[in-house]
PDB file of N, CA and C in Angstrom:
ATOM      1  N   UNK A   1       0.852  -1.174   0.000  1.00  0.00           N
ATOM      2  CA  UNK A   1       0.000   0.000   0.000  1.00  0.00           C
ATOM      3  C   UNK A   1       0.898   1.238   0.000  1.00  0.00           C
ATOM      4  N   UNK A   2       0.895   2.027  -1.159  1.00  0.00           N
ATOM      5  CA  UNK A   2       1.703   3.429  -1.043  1.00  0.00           C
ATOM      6  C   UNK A   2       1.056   4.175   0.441  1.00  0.00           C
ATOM      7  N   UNK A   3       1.576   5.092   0.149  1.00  0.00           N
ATOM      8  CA  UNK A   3       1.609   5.950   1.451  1.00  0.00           C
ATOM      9  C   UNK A   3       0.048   6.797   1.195  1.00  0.00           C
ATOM     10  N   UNK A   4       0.156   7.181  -0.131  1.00  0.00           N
ATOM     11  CA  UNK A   4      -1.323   8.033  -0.145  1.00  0.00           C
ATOM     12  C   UNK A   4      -2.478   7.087  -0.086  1.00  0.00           C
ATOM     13  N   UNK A   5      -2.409   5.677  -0.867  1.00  0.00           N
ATOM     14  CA  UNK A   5      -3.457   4.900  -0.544  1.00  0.00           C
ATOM     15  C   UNK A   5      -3.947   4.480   1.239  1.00  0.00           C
ATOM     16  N   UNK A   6      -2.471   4.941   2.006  1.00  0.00           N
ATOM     17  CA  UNK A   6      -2.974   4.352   3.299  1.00  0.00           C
ATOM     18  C   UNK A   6      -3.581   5.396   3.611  1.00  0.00           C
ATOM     19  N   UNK A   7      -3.088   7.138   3.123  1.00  0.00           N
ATOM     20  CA  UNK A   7      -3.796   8.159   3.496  1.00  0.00           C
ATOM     21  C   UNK A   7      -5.184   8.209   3.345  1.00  0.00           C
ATOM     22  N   UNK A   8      -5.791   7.336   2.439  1.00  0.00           N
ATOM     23  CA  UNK A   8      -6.864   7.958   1.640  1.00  0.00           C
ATOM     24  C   UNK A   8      -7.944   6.540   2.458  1.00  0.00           C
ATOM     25  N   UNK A   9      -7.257   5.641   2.536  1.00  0.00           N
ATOM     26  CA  UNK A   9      -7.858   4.438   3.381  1.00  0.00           C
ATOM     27  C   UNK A   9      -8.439   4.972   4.427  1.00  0.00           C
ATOM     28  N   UNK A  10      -6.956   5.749   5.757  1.00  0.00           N
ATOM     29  CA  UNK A  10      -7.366   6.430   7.216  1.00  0.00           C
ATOM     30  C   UNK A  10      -8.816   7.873   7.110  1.00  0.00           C
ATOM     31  N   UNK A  11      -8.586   8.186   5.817  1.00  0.00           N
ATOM     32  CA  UNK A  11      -9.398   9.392   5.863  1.00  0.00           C
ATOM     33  C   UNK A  11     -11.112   8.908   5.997  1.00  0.00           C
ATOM     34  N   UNK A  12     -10.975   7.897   4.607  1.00  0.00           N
ATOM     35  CA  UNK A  12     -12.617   7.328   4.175  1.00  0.00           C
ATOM     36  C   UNK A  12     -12.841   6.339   5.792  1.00  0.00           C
ATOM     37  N   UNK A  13     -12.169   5.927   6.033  1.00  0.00           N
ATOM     38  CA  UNK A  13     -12.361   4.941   7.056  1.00  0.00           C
ATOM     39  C   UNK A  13     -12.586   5.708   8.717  1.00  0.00           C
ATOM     40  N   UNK A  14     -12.067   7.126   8.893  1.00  0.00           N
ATOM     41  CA  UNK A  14     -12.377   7.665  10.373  1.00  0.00           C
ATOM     42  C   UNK A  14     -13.660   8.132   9.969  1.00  0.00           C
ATOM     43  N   UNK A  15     -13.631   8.668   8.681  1.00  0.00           N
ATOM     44  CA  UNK A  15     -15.431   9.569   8.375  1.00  0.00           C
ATOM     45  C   UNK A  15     -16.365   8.862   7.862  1.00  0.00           C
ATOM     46  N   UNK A  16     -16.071   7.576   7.978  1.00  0.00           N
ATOM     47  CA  UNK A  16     -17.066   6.395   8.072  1.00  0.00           C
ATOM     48  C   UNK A  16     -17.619   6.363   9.466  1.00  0.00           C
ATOM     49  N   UNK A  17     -16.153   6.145  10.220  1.00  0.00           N
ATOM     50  CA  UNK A  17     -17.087   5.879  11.611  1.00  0.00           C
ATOM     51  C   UNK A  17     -18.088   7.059  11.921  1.00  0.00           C
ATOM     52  N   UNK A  18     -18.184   8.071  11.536  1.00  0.00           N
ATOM     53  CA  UNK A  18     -19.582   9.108  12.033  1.00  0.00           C
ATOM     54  C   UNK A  18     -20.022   8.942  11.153  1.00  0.00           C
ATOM     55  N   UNK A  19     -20.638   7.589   9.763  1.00  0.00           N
ATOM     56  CA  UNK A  19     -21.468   7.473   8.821  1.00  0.00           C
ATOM     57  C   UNK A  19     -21.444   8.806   7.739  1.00  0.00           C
ATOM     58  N   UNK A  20     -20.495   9.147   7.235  1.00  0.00           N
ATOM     59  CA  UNK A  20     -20.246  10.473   6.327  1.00  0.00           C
ATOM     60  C   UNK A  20     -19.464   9.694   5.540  1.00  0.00           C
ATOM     61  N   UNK A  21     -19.190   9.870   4.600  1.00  0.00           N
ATOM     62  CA  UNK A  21     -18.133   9.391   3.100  1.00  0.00           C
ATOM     63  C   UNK A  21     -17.908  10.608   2.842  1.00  0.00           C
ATOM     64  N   UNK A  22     -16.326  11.068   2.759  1.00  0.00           N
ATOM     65  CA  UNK A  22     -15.666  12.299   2.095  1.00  0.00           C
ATOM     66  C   UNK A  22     -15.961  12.588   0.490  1.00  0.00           C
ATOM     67  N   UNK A  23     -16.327  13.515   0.296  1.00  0.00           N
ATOM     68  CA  UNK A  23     -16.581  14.087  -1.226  1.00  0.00           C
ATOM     69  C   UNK A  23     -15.053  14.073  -1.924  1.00  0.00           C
ATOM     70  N   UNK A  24     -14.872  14.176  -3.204  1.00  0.00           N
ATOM     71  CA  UNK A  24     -13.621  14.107  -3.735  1.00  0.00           C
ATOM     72  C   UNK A  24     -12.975  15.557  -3.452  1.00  0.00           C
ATOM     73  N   UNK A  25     -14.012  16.762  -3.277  1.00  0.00           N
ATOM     74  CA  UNK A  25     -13.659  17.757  -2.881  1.00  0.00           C
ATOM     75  C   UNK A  25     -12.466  17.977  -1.616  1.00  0.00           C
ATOM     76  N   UNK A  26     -13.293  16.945  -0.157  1.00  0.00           N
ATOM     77  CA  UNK A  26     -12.766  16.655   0.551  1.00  0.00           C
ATOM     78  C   UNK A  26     -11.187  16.095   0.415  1.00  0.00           C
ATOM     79  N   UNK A  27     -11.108  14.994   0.015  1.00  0.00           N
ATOM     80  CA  UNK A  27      -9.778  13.757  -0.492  1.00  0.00           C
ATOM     81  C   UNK A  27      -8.791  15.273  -0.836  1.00  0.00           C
ATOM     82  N   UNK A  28      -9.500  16.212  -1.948  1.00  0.00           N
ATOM     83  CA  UNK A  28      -8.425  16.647  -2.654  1.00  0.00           C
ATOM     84  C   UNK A  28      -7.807  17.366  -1.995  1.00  0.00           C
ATOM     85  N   UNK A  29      -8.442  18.512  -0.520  1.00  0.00           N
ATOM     86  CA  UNK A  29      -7.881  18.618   0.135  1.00  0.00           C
ATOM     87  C   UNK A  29      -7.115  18.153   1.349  1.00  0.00           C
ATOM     88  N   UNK A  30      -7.896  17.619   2.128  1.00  0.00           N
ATOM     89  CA  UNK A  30      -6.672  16.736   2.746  1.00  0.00           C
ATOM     90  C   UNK A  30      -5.586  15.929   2.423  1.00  0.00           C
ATOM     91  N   UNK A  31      -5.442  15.130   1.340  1.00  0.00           N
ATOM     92  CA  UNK A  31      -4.557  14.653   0.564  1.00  0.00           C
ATOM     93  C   UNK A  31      -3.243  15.588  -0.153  1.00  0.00           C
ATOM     94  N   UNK A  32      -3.899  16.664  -0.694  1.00  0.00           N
ATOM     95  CA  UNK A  32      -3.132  17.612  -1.316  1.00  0.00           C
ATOM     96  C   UNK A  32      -2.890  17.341  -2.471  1.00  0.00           C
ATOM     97  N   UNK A  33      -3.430  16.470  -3.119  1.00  0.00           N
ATOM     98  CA  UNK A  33      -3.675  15.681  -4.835  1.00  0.00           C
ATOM     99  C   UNK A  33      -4.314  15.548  -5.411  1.00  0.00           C
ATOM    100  N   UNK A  34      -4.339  15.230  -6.322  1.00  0.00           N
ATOM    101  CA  UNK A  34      -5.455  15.760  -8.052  1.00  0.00           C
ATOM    102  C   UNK A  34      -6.733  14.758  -7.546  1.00  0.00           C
ATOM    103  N   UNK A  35      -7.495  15.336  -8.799  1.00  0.00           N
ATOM    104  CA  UNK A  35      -9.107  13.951  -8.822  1.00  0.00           C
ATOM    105  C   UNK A  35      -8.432  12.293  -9.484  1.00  0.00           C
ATOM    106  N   UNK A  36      -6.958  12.752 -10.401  1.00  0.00           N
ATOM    107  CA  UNK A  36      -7.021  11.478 -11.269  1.00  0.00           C
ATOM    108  C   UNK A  36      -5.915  10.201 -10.425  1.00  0.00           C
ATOM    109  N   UNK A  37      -5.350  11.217  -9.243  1.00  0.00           N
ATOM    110  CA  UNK A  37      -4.502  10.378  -8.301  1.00  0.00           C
ATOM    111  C   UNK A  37      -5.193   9.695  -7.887  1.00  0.00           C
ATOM    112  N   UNK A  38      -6.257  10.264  -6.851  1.00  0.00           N
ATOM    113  CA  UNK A  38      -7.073  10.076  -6.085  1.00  0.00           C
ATOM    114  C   UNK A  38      -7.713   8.414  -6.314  1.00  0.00           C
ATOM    115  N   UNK A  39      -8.697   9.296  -7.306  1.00  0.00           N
ATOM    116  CA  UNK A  39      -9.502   7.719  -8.504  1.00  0.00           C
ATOM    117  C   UNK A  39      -8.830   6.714  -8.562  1.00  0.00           C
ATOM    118  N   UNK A  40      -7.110   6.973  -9.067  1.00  0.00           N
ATOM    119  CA  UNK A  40      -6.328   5.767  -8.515  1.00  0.00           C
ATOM    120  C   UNK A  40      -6.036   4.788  -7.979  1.00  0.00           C
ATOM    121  N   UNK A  41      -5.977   6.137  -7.051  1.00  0.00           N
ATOM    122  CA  UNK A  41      -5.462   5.698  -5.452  1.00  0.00           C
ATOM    123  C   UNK A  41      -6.689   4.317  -5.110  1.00  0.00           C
ATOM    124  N   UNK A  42      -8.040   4.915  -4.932  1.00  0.00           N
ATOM    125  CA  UNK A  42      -9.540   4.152  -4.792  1.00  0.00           C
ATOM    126  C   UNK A  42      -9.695   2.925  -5.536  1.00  0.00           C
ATOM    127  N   UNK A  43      -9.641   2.942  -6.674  1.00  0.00           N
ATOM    128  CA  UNK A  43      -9.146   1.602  -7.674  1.00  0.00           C
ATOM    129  C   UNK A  43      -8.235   0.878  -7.291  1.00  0.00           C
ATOM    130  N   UNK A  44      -7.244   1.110  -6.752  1.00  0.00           N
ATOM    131  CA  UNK A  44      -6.365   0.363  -6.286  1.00  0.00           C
ATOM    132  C   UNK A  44      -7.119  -0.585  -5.311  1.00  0.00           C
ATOM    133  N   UNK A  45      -7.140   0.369  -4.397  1.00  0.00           N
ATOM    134  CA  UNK A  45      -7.853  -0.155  -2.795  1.00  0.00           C
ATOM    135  C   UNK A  45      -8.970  -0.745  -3.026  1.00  0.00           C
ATOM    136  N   UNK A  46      -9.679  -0.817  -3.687  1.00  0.00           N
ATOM    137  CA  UNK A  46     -10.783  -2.167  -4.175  1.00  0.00           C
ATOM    138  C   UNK A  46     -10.147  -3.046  -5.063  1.00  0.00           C
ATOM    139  N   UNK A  47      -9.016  -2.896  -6.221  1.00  0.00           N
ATOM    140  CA  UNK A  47      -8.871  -3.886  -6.607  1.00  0.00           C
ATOM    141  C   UNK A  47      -8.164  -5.109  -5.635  1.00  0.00           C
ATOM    142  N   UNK A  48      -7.734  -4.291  -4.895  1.00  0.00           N
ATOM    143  CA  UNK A  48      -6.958  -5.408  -3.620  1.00  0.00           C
ATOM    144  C   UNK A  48      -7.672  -6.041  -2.748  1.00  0.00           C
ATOM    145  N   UNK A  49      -8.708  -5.716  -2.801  1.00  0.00           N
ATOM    146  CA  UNK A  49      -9.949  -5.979  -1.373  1.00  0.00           C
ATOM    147  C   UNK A  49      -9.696  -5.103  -0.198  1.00  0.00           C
ATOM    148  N   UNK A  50      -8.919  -4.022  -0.147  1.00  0.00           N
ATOM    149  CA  UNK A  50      -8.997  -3.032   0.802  1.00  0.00           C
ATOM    150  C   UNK A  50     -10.313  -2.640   1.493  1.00  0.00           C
ATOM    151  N   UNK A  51     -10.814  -2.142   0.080  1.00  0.00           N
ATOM    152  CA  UNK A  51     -11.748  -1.457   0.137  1.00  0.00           C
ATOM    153  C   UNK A  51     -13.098  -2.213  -0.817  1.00  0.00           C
ATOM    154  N   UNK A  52     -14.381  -2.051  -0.197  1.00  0.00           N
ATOM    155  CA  UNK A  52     -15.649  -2.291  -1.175  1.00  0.00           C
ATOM    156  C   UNK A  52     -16.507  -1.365  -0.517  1.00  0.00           C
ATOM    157  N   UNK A  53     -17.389  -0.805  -1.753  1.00  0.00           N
ATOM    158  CA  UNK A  53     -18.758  -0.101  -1.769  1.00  0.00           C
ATOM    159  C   UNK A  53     -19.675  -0.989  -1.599  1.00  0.00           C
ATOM    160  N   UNK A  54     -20.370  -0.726  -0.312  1.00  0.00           N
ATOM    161  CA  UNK A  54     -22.137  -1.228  -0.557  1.00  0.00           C
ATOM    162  C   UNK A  54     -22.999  -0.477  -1.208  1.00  0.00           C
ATOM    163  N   UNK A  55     -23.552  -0.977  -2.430  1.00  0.00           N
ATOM    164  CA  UNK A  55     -24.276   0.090  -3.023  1.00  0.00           C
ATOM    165  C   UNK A  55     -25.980  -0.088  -2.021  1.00  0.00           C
ATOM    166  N   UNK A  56     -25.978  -0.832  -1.405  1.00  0.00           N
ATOM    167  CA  UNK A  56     -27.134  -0.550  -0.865  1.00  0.00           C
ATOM    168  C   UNK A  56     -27.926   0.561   0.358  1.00  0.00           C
ATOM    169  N   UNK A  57     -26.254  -0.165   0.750  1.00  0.00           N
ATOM    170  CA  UNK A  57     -26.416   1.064   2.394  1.00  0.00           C
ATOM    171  C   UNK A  57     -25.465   1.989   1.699  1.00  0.00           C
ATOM    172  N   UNK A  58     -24.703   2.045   0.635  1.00  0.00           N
ATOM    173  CA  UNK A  58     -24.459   3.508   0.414  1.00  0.00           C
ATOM    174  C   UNK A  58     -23.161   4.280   1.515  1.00  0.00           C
ATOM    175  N   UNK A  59     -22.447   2.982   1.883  1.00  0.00           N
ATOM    176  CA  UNK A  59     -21.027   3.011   2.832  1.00  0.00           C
ATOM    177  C   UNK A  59     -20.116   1.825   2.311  1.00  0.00           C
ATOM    178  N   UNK A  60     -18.841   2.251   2.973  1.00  0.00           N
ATOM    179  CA  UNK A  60     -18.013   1.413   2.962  1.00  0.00           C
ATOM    180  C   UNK A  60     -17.760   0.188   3.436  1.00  0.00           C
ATOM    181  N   UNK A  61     -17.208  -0.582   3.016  1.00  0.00           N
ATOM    182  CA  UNK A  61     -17.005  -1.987   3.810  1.00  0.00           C
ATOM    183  C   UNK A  61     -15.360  -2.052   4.104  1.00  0.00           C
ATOM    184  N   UNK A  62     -15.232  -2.091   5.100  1.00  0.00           N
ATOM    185  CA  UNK A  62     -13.217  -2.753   4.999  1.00  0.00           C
ATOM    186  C   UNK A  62     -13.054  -3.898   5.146  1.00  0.00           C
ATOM    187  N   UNK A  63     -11.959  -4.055   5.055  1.00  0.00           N
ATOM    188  CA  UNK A  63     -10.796  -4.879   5.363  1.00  0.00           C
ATOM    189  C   UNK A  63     -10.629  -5.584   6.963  1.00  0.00           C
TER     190      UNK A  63
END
């Protein structure tokens, strides 16, 4: 896991726990990196099983 994917893991994953998902708006600032890193970064972390979307409940699932 690069360093920004763990960044971007800790971010979606603390503003989960108060049921909120960060906007890309969000990511781009705290991160300090583009939309196309980012998207990346997120692709990554699901292609690994890091990360999955519930599209039902509309949150994250981890690891």
């Amino acid at each position: 896991m690069t360093d920004l994917e763990r960044k971007i893991y800790r971010i979606i994953y603390n503003m989960s726990r108060f049921r909120r998902n960060p906007s890309m708006k969000e990511l781009k600032r705290k991160t300090g990196k583009g939309e196309p890193e980012i998207r990346k970064a997120v692709n990554n972390l699901i292609s690994r099983k890091e990360l999955e979307w519930d599209k039902e409940k509309r949150e994250w699932r981890f690891k």
